[in-house]
Every structure is written in C-alpha cells, then in structure tokens.
N, C-alpha and C. Protein backbone atom coordinates (compact mmCIF):
# COMPACT_ATOMS: atom_id res chain seq x y z
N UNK A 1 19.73 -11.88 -12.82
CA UNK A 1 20.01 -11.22 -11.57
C UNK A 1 20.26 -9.74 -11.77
N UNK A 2 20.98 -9.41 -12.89
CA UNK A 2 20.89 -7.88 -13.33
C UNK A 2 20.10 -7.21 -13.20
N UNK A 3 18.77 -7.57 -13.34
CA UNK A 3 17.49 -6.85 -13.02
C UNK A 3 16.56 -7.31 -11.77
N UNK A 4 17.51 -8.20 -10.94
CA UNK A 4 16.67 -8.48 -9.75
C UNK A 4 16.17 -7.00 -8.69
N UNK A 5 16.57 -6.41 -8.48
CA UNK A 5 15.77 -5.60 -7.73
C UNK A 5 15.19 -4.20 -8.12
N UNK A 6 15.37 -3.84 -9.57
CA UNK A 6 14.44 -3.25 -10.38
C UNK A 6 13.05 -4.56 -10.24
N UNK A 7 13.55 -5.31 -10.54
CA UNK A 7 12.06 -6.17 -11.15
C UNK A 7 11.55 -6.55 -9.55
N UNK A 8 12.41 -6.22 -8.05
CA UNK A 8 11.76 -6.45 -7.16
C UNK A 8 10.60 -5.07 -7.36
N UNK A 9 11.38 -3.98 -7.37
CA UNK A 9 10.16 -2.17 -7.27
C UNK A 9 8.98 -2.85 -7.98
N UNK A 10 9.40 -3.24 -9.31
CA UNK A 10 8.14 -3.20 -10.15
C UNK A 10 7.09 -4.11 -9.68
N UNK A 11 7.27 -5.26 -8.98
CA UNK A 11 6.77 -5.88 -8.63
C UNK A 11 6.13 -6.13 -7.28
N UNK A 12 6.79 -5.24 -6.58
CA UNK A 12 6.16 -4.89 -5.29
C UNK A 12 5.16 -3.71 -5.90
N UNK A 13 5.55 -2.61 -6.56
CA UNK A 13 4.81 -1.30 -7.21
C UNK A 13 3.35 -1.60 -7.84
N UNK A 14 3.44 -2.91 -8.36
CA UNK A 14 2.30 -3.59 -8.80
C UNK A 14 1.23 -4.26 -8.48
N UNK A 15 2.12 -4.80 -7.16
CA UNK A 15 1.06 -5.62 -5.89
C UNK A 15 0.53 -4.26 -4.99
N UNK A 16 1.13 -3.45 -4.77
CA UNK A 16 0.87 -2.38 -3.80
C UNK A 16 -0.36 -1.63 -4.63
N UNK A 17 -0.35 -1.48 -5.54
CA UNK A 17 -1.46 -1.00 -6.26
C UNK A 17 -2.64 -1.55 -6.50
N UNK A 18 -3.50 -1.52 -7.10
CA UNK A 18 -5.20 -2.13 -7.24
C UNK A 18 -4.99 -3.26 -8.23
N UNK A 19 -4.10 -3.75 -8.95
CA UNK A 19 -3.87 -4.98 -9.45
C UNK A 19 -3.58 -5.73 -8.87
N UNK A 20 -3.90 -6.78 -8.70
CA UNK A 20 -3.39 -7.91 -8.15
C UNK A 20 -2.16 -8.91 -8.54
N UNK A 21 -1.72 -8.93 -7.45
CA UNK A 21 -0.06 -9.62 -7.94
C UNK A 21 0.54 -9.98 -6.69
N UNK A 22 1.43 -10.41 -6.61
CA UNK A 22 1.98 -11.69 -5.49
C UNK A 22 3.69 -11.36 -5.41
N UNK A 23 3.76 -9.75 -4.87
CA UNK A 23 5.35 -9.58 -4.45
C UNK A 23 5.92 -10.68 -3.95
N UNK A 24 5.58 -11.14 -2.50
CA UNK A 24 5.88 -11.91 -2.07
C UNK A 24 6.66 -12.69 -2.56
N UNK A 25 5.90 -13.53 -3.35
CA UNK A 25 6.27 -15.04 -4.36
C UNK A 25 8.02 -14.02 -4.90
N UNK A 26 7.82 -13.25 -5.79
CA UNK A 26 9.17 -12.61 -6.52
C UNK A 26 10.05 -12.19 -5.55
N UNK A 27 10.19 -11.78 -4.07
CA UNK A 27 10.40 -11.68 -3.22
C UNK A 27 11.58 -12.79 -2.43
N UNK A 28 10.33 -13.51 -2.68
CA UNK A 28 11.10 -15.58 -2.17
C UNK A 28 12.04 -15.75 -3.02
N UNK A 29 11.70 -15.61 -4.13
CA UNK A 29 12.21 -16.07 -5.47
C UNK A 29 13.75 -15.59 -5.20
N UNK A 30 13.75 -14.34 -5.60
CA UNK A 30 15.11 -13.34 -5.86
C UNK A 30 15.83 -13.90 -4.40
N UNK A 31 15.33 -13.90 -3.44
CA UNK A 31 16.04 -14.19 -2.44
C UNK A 31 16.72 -15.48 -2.33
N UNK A 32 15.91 -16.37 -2.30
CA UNK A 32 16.32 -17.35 -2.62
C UNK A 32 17.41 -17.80 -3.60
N UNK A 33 17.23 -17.18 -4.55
CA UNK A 33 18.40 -17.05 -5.75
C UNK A 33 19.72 -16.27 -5.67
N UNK A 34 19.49 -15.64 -4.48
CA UNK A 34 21.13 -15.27 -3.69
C UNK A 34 21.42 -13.55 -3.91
N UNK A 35 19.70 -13.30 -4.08
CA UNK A 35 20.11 -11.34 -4.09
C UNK A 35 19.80 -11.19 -2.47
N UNK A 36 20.42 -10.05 -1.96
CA UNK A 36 20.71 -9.98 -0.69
C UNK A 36 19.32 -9.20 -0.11
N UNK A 37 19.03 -9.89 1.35
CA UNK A 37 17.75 -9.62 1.61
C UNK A 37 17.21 -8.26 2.00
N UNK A 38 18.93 -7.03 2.42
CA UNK A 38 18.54 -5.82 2.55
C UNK A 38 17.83 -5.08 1.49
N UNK A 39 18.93 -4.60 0.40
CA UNK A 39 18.56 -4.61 -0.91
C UNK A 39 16.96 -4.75 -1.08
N UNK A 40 17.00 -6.39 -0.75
CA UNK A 40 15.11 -6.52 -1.91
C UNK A 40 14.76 -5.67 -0.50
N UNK A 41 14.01 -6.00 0.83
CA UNK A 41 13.68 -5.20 1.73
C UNK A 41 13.45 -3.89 1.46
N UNK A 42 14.22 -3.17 1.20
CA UNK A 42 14.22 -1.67 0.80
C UNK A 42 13.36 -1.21 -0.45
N UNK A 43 14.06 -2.07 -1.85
CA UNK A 43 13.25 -1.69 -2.86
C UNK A 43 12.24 -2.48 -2.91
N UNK A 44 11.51 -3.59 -2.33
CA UNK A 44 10.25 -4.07 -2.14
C UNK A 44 9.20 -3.05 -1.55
N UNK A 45 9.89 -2.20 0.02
CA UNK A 45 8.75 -1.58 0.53
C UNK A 45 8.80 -0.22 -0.47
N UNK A 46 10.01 0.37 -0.93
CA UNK A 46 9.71 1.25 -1.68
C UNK A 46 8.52 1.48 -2.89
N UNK A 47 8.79 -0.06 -3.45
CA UNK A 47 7.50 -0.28 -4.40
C UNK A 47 6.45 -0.51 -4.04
N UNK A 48 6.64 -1.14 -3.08
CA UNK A 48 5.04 -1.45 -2.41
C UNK A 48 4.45 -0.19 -1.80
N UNK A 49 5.28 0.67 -1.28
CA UNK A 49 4.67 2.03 -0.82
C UNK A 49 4.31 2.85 -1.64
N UNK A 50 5.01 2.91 -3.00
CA UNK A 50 4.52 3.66 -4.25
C UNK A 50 3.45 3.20 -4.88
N UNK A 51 3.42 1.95 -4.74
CA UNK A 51 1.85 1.26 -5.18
C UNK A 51 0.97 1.65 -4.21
N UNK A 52 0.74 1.81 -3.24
CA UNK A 52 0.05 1.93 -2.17
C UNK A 52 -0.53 3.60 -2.40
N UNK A 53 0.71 4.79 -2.36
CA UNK A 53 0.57 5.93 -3.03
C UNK A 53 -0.27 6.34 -3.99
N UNK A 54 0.18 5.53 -5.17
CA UNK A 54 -1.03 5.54 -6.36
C UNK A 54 -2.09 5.25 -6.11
N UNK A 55 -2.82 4.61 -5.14
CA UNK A 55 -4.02 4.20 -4.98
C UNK A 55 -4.72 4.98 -3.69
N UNK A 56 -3.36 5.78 -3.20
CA UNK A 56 -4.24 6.63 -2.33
C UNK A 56 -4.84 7.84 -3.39
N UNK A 57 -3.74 8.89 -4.52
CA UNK A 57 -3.81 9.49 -5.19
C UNK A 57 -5.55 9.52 -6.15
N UNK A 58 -5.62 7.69 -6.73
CA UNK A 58 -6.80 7.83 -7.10
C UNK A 58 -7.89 7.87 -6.62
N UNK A 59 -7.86 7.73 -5.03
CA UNK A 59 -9.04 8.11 -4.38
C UNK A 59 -9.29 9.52 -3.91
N UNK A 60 -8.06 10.32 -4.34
CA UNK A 60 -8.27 11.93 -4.05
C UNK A 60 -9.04 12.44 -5.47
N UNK A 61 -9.01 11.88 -6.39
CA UNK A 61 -9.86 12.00 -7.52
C UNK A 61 -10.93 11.58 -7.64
N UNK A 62 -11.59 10.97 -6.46
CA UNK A 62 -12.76 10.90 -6.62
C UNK A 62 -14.10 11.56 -6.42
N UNK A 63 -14.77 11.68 -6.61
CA UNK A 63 -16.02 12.74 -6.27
C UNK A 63 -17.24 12.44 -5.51
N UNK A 64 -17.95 12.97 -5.07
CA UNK A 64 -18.65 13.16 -3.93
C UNK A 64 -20.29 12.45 -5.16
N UNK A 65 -20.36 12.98 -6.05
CA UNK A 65 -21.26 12.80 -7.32
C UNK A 65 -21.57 11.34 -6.89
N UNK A 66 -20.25 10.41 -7.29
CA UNK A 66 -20.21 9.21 -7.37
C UNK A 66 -20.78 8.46 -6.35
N UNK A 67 -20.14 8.91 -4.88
CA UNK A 67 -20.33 7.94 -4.00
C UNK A 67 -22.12 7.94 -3.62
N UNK A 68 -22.60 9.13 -3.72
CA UNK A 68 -24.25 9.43 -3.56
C UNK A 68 -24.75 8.75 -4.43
N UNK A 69 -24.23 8.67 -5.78
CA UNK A 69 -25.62 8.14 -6.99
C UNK A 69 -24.90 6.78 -7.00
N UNK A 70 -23.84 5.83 -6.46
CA UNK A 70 -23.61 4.52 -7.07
C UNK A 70 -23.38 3.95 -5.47
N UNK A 71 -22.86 4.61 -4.52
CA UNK A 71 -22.50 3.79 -3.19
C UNK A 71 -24.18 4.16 -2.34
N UNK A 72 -25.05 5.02 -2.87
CA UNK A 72 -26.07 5.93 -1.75
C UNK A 72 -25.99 5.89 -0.64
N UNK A 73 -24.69 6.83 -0.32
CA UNK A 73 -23.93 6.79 0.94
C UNK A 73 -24.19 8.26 0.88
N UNK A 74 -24.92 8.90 2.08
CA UNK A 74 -25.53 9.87 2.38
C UNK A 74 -24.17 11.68 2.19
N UNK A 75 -23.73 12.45 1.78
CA UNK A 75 -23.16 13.48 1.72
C UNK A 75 -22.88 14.03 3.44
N UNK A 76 -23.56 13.59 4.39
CA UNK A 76 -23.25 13.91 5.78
C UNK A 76 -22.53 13.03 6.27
N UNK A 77 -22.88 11.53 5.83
CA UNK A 77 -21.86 10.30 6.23
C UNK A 77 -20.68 10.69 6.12
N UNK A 78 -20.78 10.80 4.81
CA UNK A 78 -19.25 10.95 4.14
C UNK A 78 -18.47 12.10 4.91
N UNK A 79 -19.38 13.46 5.30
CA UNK A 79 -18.50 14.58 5.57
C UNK A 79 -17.69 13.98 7.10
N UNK A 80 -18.74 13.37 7.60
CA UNK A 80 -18.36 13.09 8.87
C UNK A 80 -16.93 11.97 9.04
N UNK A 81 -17.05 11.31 7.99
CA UNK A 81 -16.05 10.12 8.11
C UNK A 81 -14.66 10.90 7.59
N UNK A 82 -14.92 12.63 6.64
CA UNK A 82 -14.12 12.61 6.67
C UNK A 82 -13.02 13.37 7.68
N UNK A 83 -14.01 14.16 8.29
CA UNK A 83 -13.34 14.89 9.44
C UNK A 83 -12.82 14.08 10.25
N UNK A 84 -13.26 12.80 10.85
CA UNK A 84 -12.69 11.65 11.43
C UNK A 84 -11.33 11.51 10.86
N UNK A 85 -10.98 11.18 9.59
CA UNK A 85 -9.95 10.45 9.02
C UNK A 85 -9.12 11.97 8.98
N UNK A 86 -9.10 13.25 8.78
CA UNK A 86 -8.23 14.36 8.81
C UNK A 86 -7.68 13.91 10.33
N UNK A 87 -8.10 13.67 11.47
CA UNK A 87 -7.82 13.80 12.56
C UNK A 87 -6.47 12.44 12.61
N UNK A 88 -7.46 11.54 12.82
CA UNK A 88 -6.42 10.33 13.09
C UNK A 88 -6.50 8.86 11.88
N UNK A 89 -7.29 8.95 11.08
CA UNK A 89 -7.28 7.99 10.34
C UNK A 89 -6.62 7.71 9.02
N UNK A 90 -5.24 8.77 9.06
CA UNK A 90 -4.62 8.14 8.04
C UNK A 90 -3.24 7.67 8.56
N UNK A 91 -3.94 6.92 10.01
CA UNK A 91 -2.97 5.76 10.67
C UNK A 91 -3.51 4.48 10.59
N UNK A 92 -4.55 4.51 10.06
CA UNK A 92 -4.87 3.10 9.01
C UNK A 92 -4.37 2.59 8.02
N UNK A 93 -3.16 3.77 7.65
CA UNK A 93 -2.22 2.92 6.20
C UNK A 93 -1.50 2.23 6.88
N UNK A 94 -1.21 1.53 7.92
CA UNK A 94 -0.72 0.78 8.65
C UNK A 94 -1.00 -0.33 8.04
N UNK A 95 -2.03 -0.63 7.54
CA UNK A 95 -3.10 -1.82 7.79
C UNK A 95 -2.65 -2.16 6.13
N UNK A 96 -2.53 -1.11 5.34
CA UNK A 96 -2.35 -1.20 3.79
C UNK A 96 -1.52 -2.60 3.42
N UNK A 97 -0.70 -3.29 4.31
CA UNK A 97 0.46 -4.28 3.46
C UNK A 97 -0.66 -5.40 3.58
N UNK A 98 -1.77 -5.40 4.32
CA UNK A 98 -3.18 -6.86 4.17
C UNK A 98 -3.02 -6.94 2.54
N UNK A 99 -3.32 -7.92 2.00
CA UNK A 99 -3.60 -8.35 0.78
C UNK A 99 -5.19 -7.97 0.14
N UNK A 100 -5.11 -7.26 -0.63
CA UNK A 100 -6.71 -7.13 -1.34
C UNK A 100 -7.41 -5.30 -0.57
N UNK A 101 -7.73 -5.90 0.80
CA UNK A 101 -8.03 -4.91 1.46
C UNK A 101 -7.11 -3.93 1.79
N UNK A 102 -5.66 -4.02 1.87
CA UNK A 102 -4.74 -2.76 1.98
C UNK A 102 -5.41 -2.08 0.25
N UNK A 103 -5.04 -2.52 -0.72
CA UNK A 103 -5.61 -1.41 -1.72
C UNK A 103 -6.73 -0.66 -1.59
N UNK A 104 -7.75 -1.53 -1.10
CA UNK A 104 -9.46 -0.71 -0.40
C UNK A 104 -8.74 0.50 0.49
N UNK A 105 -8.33 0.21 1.77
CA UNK A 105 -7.94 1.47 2.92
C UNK A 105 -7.01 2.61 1.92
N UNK A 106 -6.07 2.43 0.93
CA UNK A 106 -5.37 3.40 0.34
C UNK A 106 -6.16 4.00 -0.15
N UNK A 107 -7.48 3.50 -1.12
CA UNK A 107 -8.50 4.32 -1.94
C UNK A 107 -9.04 5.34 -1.23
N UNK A 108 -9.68 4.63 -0.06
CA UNK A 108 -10.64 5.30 0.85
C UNK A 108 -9.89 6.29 1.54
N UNK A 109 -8.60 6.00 1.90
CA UNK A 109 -8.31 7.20 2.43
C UNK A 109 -7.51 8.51 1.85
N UNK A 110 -7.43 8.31 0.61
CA UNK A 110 -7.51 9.59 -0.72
C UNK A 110 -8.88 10.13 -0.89
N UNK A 111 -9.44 9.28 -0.91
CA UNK A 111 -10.81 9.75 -1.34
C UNK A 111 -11.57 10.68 -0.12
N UNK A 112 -10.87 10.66 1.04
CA UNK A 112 -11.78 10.71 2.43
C UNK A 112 -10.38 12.02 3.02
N UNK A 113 -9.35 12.06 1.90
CA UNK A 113 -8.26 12.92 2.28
C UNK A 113 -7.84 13.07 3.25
N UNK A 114 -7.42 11.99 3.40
CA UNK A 114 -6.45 11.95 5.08
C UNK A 114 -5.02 12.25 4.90
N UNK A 115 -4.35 12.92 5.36
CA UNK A 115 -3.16 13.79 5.66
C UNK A 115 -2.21 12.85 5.17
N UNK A 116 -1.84 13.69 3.94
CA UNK A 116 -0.41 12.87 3.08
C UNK A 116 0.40 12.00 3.21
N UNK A 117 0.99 13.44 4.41
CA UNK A 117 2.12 12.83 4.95
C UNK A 117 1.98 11.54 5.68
N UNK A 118 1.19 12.11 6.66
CA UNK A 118 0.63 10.85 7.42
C UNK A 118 0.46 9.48 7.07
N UNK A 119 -0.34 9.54 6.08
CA UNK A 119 -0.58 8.43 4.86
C UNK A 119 0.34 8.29 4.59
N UNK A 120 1.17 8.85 3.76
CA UNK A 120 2.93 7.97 3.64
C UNK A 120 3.54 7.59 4.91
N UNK A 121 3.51 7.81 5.87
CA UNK A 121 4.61 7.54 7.04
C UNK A 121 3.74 5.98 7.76
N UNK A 122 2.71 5.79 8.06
CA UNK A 122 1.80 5.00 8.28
C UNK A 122 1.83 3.89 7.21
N UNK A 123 1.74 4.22 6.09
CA UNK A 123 1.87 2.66 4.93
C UNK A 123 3.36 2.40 4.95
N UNK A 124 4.11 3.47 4.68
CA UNK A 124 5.70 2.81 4.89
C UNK A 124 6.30 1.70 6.03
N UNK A 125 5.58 2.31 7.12
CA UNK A 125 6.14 1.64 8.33
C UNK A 125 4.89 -0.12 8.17
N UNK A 126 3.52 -0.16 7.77
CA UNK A 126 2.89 -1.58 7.76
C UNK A 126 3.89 -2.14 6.28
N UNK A 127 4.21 -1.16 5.57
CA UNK A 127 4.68 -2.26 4.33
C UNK A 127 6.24 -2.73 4.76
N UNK A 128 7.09 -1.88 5.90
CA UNK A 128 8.39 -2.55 5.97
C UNK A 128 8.23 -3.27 6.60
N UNK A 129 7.32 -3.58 7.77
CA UNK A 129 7.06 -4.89 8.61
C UNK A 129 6.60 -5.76 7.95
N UNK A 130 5.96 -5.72 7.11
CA UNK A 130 5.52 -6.57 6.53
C UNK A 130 6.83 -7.39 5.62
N UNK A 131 7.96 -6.68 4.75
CA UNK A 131 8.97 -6.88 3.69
C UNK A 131 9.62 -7.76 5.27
N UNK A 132 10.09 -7.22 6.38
CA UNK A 132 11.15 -7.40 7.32
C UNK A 132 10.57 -8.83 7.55
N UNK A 133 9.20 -9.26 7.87
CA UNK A 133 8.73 -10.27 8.34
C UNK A 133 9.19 -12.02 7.52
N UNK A 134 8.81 -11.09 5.98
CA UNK A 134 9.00 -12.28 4.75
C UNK A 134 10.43 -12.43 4.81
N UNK A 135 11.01 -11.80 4.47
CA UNK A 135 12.71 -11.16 4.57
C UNK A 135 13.76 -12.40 5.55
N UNK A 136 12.99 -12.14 6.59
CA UNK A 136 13.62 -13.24 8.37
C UNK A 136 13.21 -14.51 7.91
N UNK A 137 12.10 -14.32 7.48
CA UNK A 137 11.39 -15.85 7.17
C UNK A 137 11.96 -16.42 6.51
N UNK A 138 12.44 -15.65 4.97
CA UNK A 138 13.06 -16.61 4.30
C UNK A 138 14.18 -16.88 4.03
N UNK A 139 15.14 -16.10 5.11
CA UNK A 139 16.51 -16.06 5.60
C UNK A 139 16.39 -17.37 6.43
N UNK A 140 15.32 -18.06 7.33
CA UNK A 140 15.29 -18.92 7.80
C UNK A 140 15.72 -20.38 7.09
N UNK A 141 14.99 -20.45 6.31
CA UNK A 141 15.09 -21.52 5.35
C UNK A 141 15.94 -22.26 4.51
C-alpha cells in the first residue's frame, strides 16, 4: 500500500500513453484494497493525462516527409485538417480516455498542432470523467 498511488501515476501514465495497459484493472484493485478513491482519482487522471501528453508531444515530432511517402495523404489535406484543428479541434482530447483510439486522437493532434493548452484542458477534463465514473462504480460495490 506504500506505493499504492505512485504505482496508481505510473500506471495510469502508461495506459495513457501508446502502450497498452489496463489502469482501470490497478485502479479496482488499489481501491478495493482500501486506498481512498479521491487520492487514486487525482493521481490516476494526473497519469493518465501525462500519458496522454506524451503522445500528443510525439506527434508534434512528426513530419510532413512521412505522412506523404508512408500515409499518401496529400500536403493540402493535411494543411487543411490542420487549420481546422488550430481552430477547434483540440476539443477532441475529450475523446482521449476511449481505450486504443484516445492514444490515436493524442498523436494526431500533436502532429496536426492543435493548441496546447487546449489539448491539456480537453484530455484532463475526458480523463477525470472517465477516473470519476470507475471511482462511483467501484465505491458501489
């Protein structure tokens, strides 16, 4: 229990990122085992939002090179999708706490550079609904 909610960050930090992993489950677990559900809540979305972060980060490293010679996704597509996403589409990190596909929307929208901040305030708020949802649930039980 000493390391229950360090090992919640890391483990939300891990699922939130492009690896695959199952906060959740460690989530149930710790809770269940009598660590208190604010606590994990907090440092769950924290990790899960920092995972989420990192995977927006590596899509700001990506290059224009790539997506033409391996996606042959046209250089006008792209410009266009990204002026779209500067405007309003980095209120799609909303969507980031989905399983599998939240890591896809974090990539894409580094890569497509949608407004930081934005992007953090938008994944924070889908990943605490998401922690608050499991959280009630398994306070139920």
């Amino acid at each position: 229990m000493q390391y229950g909610y360090a090992g919640m960050f890391v483990a939300a930090f891990i699922a939130g990122s492009v690896f695959p992993f199952s906060s959740e489950a460690v989530m149930a677990g710790l809770q269940l085992a009598g660590l208190g559900p604010i606590p994990l809540l907090i440092w769950g979305t924290v990790g899960n939002v920092a995972g989420s972060m990192f995977n927006y980060w590596i899509g700001r490293m990506g290059r224009m090179e790539w997506i033409e010679k391996y996606l042959h996704v046209k250089k006008e597509k792209v410009e266009k999708t990204q002026r779209w996403m500067e405007k309003k589409g980095a209120w799609m990190g909303i969507l980031c706490f989905l399983p599998i596909l939240g890591s896809v929307i974090a990539v894409t929208m580094g890569f497509m550079r949608a407004n930081p901040l934005v992007s953090f305030i938008a994944i924070s708020i889908g990943k605490l609904i998401r922690y608050a949802v499991l959280v009630y649930a398994i306070a139920l039980i």
